[in-house]
PDB file of N, CA and C in Angstrom:
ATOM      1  N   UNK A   1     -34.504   9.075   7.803  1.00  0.00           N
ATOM      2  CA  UNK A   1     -33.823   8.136   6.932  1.00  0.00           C
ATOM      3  C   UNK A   1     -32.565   8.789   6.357  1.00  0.00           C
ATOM      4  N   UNK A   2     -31.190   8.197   6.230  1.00  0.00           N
ATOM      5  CA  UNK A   2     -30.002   8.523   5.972  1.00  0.00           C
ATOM      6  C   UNK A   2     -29.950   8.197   4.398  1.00  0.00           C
ATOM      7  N   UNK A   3     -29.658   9.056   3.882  1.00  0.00           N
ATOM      8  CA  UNK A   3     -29.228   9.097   2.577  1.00  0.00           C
ATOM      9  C   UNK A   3     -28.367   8.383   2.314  1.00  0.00           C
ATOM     10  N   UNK A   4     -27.916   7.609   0.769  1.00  0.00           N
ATOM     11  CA  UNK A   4     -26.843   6.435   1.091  1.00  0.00           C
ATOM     12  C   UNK A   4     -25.845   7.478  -0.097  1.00  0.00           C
ATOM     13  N   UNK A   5     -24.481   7.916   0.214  1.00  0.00           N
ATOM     14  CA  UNK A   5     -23.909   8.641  -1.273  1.00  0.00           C
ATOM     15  C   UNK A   5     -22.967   7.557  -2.117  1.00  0.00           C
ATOM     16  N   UNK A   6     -23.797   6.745  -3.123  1.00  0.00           N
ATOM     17  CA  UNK A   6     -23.496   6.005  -3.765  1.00  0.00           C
ATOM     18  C   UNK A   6     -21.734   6.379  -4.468  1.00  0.00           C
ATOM     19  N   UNK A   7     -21.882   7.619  -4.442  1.00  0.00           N
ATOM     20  CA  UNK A   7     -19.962   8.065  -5.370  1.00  0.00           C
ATOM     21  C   UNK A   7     -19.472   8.308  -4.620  1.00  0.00           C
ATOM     22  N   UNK A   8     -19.924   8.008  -3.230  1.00  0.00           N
ATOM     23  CA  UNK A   8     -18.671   8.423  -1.921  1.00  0.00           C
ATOM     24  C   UNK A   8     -17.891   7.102  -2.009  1.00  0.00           C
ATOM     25  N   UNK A   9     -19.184   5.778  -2.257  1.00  0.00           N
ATOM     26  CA  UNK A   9     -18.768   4.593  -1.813  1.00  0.00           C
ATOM     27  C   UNK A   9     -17.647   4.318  -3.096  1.00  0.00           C
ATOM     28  N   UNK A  10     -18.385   4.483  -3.846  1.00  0.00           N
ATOM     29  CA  UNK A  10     -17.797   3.950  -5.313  1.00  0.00           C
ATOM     30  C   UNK A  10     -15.881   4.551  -4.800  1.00  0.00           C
ATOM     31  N   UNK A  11     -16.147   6.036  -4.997  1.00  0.00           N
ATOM     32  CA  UNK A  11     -14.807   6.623  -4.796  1.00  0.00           C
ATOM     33  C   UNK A  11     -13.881   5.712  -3.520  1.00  0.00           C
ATOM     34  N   UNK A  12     -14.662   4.946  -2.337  1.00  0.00           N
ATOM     35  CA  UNK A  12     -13.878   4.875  -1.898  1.00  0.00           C
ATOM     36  C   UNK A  12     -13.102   3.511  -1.859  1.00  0.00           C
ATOM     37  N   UNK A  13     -14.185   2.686  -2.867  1.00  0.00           N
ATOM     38  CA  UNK A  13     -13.434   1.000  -3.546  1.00  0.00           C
ATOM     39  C   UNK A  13     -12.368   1.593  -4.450  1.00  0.00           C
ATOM     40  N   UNK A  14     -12.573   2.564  -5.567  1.00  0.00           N
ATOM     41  CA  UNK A  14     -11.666   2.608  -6.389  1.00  0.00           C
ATOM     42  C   UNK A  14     -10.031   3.100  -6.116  1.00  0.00           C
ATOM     43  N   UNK A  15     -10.276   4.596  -4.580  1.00  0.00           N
ATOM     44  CA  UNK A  15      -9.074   4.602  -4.897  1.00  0.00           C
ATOM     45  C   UNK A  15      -8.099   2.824  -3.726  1.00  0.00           C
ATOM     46  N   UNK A  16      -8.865   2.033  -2.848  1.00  0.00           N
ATOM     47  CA  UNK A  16      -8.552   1.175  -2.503  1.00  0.00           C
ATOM     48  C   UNK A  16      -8.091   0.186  -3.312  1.00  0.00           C
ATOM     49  N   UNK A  17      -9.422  -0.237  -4.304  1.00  0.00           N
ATOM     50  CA  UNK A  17      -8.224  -1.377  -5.714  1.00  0.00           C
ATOM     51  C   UNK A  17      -7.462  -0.696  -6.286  1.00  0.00           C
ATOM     52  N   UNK A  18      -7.413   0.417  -6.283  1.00  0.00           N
ATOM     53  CA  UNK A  18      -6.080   1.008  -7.624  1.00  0.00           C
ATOM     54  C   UNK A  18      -4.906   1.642  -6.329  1.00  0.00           C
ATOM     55  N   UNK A  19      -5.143   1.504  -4.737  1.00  0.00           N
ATOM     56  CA  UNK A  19      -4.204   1.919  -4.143  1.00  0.00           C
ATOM     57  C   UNK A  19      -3.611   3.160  -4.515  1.00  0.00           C
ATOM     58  N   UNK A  20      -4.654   4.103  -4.839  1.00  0.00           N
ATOM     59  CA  UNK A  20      -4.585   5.456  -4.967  1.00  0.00           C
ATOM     60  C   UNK A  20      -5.113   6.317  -3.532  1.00  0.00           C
ATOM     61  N   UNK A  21      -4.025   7.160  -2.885  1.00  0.00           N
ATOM     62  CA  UNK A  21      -4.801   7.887  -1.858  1.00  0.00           C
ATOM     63  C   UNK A  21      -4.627   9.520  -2.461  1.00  0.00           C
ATOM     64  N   UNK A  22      -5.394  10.228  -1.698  1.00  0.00           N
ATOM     65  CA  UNK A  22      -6.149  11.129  -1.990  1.00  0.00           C
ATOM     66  C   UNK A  22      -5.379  11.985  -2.705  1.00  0.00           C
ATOM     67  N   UNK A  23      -4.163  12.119  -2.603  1.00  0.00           N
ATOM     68  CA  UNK A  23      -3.519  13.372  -3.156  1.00  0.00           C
ATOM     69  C   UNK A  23      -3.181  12.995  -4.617  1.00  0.00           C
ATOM     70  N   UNK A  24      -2.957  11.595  -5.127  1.00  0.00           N
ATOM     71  CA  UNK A  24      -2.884  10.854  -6.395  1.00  0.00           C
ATOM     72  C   UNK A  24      -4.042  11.045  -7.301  1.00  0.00           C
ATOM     73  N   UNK A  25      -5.358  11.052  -6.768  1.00  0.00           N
ATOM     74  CA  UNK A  25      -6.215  10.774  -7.364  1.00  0.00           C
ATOM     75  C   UNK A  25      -6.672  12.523  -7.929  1.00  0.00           C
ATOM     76  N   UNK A  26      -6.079  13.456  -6.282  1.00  0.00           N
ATOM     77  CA  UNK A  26      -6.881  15.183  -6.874  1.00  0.00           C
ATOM     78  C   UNK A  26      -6.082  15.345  -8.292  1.00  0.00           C
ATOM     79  N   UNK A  27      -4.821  14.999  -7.950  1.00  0.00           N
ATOM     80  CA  UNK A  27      -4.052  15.183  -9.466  1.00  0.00           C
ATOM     81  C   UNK A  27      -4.588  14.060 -10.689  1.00  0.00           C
ATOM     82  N   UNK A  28      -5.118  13.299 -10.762  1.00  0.00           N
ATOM     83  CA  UNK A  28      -5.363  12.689 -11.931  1.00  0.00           C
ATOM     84  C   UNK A  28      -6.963  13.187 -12.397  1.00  0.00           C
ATOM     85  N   UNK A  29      -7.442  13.827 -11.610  1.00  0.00           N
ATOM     86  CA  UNK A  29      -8.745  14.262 -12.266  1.00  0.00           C
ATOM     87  C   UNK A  29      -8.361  16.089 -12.051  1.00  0.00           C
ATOM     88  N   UNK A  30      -7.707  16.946 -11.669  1.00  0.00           N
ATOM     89  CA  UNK A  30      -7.068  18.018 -12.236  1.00  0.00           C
ATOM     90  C   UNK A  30      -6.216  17.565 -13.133  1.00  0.00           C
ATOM     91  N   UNK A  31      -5.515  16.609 -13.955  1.00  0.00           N
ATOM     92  CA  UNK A  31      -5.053  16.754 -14.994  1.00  0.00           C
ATOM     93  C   UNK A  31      -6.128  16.715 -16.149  1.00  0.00           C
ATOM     94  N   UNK A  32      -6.986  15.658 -16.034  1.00  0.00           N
ATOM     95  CA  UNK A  32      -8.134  16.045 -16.947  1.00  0.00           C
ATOM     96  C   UNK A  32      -8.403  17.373 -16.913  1.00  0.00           C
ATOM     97  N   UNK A  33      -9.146  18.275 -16.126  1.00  0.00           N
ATOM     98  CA  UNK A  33      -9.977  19.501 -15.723  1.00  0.00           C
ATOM     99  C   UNK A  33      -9.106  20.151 -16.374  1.00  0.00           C
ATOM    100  N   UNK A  34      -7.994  20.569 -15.670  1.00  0.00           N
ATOM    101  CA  UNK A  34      -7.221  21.744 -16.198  1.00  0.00           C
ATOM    102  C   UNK A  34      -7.070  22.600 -14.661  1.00  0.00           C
ATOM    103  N   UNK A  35      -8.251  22.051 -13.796  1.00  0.00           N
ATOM    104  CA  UNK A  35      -8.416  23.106 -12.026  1.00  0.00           C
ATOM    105  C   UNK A  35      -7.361  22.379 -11.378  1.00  0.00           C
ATOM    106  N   UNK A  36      -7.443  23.589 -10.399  1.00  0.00           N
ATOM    107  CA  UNK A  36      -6.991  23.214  -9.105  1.00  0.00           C
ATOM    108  C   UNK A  36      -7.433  22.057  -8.783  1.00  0.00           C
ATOM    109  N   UNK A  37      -7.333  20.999  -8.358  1.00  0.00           N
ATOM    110  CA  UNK A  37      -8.247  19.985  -7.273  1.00  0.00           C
ATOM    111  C   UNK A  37      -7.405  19.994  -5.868  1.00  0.00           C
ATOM    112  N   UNK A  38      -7.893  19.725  -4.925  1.00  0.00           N
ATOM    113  CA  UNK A  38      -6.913  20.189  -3.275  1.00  0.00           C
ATOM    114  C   UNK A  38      -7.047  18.207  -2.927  1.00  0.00           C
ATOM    115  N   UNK A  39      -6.161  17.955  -2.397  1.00  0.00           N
ATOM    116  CA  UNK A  39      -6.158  16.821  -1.342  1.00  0.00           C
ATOM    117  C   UNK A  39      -7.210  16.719  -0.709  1.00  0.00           C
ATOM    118  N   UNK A  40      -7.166  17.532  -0.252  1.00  0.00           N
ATOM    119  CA  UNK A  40      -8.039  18.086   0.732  1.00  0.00           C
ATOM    120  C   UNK A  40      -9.838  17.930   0.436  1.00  0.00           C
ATOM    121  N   UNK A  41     -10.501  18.410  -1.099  1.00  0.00           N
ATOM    122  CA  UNK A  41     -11.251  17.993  -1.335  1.00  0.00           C
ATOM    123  C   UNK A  41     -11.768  16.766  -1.693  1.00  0.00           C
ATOM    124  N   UNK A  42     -10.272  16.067  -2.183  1.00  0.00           N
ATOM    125  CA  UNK A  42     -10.950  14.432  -2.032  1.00  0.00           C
ATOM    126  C   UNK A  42     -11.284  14.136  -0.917  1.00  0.00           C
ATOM    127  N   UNK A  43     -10.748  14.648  -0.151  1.00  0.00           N
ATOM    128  CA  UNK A  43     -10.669  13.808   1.388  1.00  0.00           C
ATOM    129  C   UNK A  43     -11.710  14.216   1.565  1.00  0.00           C
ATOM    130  N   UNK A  44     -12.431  15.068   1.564  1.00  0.00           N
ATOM    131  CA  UNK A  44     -14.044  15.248   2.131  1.00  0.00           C
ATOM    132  C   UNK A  44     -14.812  14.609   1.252  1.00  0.00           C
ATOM    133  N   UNK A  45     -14.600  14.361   0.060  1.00  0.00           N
ATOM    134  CA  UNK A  45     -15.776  13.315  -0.672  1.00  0.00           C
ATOM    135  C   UNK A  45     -15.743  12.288  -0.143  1.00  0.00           C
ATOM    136  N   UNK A  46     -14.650  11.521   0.792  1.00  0.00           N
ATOM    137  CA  UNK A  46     -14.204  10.322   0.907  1.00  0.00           C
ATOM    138  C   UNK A  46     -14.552  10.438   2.439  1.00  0.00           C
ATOM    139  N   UNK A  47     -14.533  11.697   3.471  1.00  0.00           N
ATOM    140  CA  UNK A  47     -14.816  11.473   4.496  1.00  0.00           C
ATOM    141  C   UNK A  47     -16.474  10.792   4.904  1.00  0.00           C
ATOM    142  N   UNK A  48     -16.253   9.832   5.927  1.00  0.00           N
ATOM    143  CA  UNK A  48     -17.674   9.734   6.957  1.00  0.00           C
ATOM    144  C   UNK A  48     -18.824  10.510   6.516  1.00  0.00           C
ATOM    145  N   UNK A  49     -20.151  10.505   6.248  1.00  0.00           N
ATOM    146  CA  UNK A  49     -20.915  11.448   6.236  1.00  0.00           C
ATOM    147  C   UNK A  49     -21.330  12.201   7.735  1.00  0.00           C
ATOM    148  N   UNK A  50     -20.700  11.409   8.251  1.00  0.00           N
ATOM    149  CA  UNK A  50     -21.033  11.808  10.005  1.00  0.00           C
ATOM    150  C   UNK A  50     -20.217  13.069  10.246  1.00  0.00           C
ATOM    151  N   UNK A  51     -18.841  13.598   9.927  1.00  0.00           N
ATOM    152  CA  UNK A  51     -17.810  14.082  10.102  1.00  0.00           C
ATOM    153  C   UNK A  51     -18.527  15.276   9.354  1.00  0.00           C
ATOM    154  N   UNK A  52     -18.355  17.143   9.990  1.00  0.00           N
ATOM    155  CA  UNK A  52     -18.622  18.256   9.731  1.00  0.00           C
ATOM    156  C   UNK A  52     -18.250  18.748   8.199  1.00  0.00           C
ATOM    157  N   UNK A  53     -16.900  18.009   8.107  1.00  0.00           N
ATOM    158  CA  UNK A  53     -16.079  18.258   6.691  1.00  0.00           C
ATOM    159  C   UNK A  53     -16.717  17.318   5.542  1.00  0.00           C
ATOM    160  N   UNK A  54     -17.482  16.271   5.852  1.00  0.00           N
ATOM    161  CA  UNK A  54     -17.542  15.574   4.582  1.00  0.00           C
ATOM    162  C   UNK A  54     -18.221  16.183   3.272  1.00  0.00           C
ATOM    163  N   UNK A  55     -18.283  16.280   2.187  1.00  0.00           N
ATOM    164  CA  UNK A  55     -19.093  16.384   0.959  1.00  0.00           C
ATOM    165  C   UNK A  55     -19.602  15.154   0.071  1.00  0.00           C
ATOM    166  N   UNK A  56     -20.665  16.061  -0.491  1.00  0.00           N
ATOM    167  CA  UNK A  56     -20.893  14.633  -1.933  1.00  0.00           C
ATOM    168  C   UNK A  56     -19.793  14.949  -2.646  1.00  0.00           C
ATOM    169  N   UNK A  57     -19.970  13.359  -2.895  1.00  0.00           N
ATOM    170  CA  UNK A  57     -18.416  13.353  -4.283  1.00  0.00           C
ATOM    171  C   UNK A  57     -19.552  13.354  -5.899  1.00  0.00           C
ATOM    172  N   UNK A  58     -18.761  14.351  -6.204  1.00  0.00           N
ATOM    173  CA  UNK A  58     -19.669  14.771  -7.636  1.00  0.00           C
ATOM    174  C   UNK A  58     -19.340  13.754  -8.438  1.00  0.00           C
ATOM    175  N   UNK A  59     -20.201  13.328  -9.353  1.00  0.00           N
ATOM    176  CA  UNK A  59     -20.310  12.435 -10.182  1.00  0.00           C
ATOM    177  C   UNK A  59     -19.715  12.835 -11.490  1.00  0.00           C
ATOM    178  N   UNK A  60     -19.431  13.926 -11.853  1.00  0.00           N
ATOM    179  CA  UNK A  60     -18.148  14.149 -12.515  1.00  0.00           C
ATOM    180  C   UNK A  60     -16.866  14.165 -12.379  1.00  0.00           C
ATOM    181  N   UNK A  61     -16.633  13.918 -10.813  1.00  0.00           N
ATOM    182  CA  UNK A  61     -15.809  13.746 -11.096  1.00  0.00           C
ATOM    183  C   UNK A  61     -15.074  11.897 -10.933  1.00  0.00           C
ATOM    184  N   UNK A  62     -15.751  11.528 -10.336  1.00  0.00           N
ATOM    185  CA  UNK A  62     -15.832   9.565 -10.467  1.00  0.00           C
ATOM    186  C   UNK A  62     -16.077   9.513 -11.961  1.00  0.00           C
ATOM    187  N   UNK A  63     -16.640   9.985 -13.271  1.00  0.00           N
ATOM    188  CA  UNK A  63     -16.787   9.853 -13.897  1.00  0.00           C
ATOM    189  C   UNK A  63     -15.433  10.184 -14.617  1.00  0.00           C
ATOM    190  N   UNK A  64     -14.445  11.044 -14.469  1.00  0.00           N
ATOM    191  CA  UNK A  64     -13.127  11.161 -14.794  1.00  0.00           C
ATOM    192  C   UNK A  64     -12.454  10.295 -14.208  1.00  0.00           C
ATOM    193  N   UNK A  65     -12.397   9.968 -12.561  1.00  0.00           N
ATOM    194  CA  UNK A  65     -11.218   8.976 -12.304  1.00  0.00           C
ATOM    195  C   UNK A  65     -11.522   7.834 -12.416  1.00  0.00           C
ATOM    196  N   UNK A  66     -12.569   6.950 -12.685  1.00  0.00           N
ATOM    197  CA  UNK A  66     -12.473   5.369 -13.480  1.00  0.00           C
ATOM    198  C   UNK A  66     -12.147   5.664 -14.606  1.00  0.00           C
ATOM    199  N   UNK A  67     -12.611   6.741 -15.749  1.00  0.00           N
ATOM    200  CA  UNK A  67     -12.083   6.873 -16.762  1.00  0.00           C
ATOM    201  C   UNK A  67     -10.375   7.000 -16.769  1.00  0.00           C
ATOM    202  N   UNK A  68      -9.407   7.474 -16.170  1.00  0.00           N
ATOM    203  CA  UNK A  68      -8.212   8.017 -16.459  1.00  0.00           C
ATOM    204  C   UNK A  68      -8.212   6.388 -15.539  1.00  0.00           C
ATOM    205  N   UNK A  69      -8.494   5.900 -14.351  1.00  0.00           N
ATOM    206  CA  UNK A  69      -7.759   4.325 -13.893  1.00  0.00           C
ATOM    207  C   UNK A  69      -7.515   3.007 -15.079  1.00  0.00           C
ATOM    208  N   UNK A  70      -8.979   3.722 -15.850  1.00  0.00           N
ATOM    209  CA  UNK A  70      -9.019   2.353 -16.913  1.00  0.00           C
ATOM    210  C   UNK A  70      -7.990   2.639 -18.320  1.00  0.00           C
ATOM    211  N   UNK A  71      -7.743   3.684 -17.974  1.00  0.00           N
ATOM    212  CA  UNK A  71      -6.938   4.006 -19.318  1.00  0.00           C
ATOM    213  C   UNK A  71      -5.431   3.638 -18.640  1.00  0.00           C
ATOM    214  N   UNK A  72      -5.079   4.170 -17.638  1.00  0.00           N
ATOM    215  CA  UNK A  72      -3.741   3.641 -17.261  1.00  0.00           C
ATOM    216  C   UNK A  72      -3.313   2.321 -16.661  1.00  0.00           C
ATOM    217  N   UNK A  73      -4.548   1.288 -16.705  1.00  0.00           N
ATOM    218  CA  UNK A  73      -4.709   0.306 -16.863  1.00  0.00           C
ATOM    219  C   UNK A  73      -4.680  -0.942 -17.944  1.00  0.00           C
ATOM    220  N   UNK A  74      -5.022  -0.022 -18.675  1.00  0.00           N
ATOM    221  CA  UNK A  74      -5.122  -0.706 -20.276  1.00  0.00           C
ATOM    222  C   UNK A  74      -3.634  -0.467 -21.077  1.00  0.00           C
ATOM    223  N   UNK A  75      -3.399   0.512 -20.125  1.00  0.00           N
ATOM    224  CA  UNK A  75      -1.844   1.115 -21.212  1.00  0.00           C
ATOM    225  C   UNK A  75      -0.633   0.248 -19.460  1.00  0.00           C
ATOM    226  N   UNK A  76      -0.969  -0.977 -18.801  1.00  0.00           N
ATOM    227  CA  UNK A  76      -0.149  -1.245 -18.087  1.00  0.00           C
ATOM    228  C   UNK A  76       0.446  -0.257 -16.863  1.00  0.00           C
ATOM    229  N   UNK A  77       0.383   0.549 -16.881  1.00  0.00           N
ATOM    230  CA  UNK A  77       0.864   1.475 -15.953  1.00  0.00           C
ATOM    231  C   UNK A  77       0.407   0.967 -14.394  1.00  0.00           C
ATOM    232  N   UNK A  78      -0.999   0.759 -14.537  1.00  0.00           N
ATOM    233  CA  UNK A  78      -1.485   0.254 -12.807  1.00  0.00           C
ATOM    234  C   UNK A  78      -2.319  -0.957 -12.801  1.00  0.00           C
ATOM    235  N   UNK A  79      -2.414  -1.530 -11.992  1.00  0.00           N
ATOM    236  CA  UNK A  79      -3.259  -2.874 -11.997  1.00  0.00           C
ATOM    237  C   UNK A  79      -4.078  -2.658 -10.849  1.00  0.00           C
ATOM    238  N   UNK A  80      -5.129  -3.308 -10.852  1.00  0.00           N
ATOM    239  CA  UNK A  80      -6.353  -3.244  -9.272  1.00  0.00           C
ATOM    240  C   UNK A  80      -5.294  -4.101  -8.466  1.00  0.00           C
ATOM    241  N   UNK A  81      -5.708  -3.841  -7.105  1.00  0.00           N
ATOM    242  CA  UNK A  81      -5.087  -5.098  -6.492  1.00  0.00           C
ATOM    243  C   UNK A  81      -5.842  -6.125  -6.233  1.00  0.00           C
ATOM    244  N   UNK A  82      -5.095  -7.211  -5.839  1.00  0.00           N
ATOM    245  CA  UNK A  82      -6.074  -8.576  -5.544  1.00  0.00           C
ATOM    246  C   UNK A  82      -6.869  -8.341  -3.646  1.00  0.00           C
ATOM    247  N   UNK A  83      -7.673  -8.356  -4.254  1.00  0.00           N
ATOM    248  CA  UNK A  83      -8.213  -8.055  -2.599  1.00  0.00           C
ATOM    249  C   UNK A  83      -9.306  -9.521  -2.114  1.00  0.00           C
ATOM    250  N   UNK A  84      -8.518 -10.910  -2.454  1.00  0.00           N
ATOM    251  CA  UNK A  84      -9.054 -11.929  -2.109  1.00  0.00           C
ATOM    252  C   UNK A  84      -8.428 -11.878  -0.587  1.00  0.00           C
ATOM    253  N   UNK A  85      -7.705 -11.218  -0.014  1.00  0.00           N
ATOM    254  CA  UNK A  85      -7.772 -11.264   1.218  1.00  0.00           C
ATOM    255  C   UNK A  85      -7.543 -10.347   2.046  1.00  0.00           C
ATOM    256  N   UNK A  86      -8.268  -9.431   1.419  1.00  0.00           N
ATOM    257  CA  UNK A  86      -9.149  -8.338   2.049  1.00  0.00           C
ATOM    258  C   UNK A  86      -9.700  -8.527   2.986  1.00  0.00           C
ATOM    259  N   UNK A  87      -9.285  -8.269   4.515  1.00  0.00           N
ATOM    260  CA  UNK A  87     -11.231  -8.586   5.256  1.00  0.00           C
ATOM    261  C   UNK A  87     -11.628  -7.610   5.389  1.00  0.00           C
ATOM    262  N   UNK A  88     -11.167  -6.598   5.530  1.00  0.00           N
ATOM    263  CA  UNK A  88     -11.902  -4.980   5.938  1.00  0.00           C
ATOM    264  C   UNK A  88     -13.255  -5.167   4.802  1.00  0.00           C
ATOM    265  N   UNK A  89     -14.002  -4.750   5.006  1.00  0.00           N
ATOM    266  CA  UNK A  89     -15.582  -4.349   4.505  1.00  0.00           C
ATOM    267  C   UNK A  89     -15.207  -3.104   3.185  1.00  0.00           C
ATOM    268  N   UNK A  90     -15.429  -3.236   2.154  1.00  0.00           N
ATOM    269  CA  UNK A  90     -14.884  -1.583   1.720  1.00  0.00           C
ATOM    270  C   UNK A  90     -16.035  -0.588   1.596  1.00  0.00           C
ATOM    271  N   UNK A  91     -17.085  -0.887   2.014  1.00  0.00           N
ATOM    272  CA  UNK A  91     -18.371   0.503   2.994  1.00  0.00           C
ATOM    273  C   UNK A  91     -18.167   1.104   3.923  1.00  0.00           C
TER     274      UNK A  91
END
């Protein structure tokens, strides 16, 4: 039985409605931290679980980037997009 990684998925609706790709998002949760974050490691939270490179996406840190989306949301800066015509699946 395949494990399902619920903050891979999550991570990978959010940076889609907020039209954030990976290198946007390592910097908005290293600006919280204060770390390094690499491109590169989003991209493996976000990769396939099938793929050699993928990781779990830690739940601290989804727990920083809805936090910092909803704040630069609330302060106007970004909006979700309308994805009423969306067909891609976002799983």
């Amino acid at each position: 039985m395949e494990l399902i990684d619920y903050n891979k998925i999550r991570l990978k609706k959010l940076m889609i409605l907020y039209g954030k790709p990976s290198n946007k998002v390592a910097t908005l949760i290293a600006t919280v931290t204060g770390d390094h974050l690499s491109t590169r490691t989003v991209q493996s939270w976000s990769a396939s679980p099938s793929l050699v490179s993928a990781r779990p996406c830690p739940g601290w840190a989804l727990y920083i980037l809805e936090n910092e989306l909803q704040i630069l949301a609330e302060e106007g800066d970004i909006a979700p997009l309308l994805l009423s015509n969306y067909s891609k699946p976002l799983d």
